[in-house]
Protein backbone atom coordinates (compact mmCIF):
# COMPACT_ATOMS: atom_id res chain seq x y z
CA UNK A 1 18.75 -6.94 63.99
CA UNK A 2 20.11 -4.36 61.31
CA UNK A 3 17.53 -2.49 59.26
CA UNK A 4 16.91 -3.41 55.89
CA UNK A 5 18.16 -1.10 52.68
CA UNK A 6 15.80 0.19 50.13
CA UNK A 7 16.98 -0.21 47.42
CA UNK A 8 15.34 2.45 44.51
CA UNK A 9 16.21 0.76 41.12
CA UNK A 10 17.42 3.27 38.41
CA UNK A 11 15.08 4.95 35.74
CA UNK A 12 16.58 3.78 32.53
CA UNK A 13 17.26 6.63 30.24
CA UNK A 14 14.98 7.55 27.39
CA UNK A 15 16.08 6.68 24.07
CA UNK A 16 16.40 9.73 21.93
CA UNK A 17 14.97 9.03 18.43
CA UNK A 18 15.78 10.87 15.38
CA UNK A 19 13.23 12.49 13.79
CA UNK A 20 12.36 10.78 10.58
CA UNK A 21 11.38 12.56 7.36
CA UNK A 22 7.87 11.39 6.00
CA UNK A 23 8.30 9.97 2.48
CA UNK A 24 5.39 9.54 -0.06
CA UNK A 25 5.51 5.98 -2.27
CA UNK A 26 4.33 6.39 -5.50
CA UNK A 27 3.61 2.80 -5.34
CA UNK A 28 3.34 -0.49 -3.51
CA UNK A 29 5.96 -3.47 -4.48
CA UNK A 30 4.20 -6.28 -5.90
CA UNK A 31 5.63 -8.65 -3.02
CA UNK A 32 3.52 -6.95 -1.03
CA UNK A 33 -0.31 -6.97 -3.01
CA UNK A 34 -0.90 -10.46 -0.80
CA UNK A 35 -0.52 -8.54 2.42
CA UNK A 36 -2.69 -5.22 1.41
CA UNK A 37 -5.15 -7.79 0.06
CA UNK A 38 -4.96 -9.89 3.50
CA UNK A 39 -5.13 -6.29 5.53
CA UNK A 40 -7.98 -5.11 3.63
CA UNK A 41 -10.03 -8.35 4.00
CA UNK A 42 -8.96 -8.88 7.77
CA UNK A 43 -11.23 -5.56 8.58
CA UNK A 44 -8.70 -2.70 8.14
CA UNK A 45 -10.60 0.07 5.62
CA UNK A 46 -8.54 0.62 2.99
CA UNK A 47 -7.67 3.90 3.59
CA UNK A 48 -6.11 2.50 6.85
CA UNK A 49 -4.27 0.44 4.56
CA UNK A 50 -3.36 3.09 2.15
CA UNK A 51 -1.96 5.41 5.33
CA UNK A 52 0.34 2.37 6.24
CA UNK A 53 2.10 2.29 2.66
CA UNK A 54 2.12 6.26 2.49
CA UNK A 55 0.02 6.08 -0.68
CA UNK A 56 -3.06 6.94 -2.16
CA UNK A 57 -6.64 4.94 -1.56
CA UNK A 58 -7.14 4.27 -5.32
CA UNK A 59 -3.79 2.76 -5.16
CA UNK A 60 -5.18 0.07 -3.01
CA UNK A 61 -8.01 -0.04 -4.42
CA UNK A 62 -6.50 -0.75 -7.69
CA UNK A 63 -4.87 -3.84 -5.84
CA UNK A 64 -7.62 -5.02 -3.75
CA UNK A 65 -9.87 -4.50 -7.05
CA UNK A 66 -12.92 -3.24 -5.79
CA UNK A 67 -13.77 -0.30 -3.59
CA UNK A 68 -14.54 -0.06 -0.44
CA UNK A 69 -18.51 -0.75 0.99
C-alpha cells in the first residue's frame, strides 16, 4: 500500500482594508426615526444608538421623545 498525502490547505490572504475617515452627522434622515425608535425600545441605551448614527444623544432623544431612565 502507498502512503497517504497530507494535504495542508492554503491560508487565504487577509483582506487589506482601507482605513476609513470618521465622519460626524449633524443629523439622522427621517427614513430612519422608525429604526432609532425600534433600537432604543429593543434595549439599546440611547447613547448606543446615538454612537451608531455618529451623532449626539439629544439628537436621539429628540426622536425617541423622552430621555433615557
Amino acid at each position: 500500500m502507498k502512503a497517504a498525502k497530507s494535504v495542508v490547505p492554503a491560508e487565504p490572504k487577509p483582506i487589506k482594508q482601507r482605513p476609513v475617515a470618521k465622519r460626524t452627522a449633524l443629523h439622522i434622515p427621517p427614513s430612519q426615526f422608525g429604526r432609532v425608535r425600534a433600537l432604543a425600545n429593543y434595549g439599546m441605551t440611547q447613547a448606543q444608538v446615538a454612537e451608531v448614527y455618529g451623532v449626539e444623544v439629544g439628537e436621539i432623544e429628540r426622536i425617541v421623545g423622552r430621555p433615557a431612565s
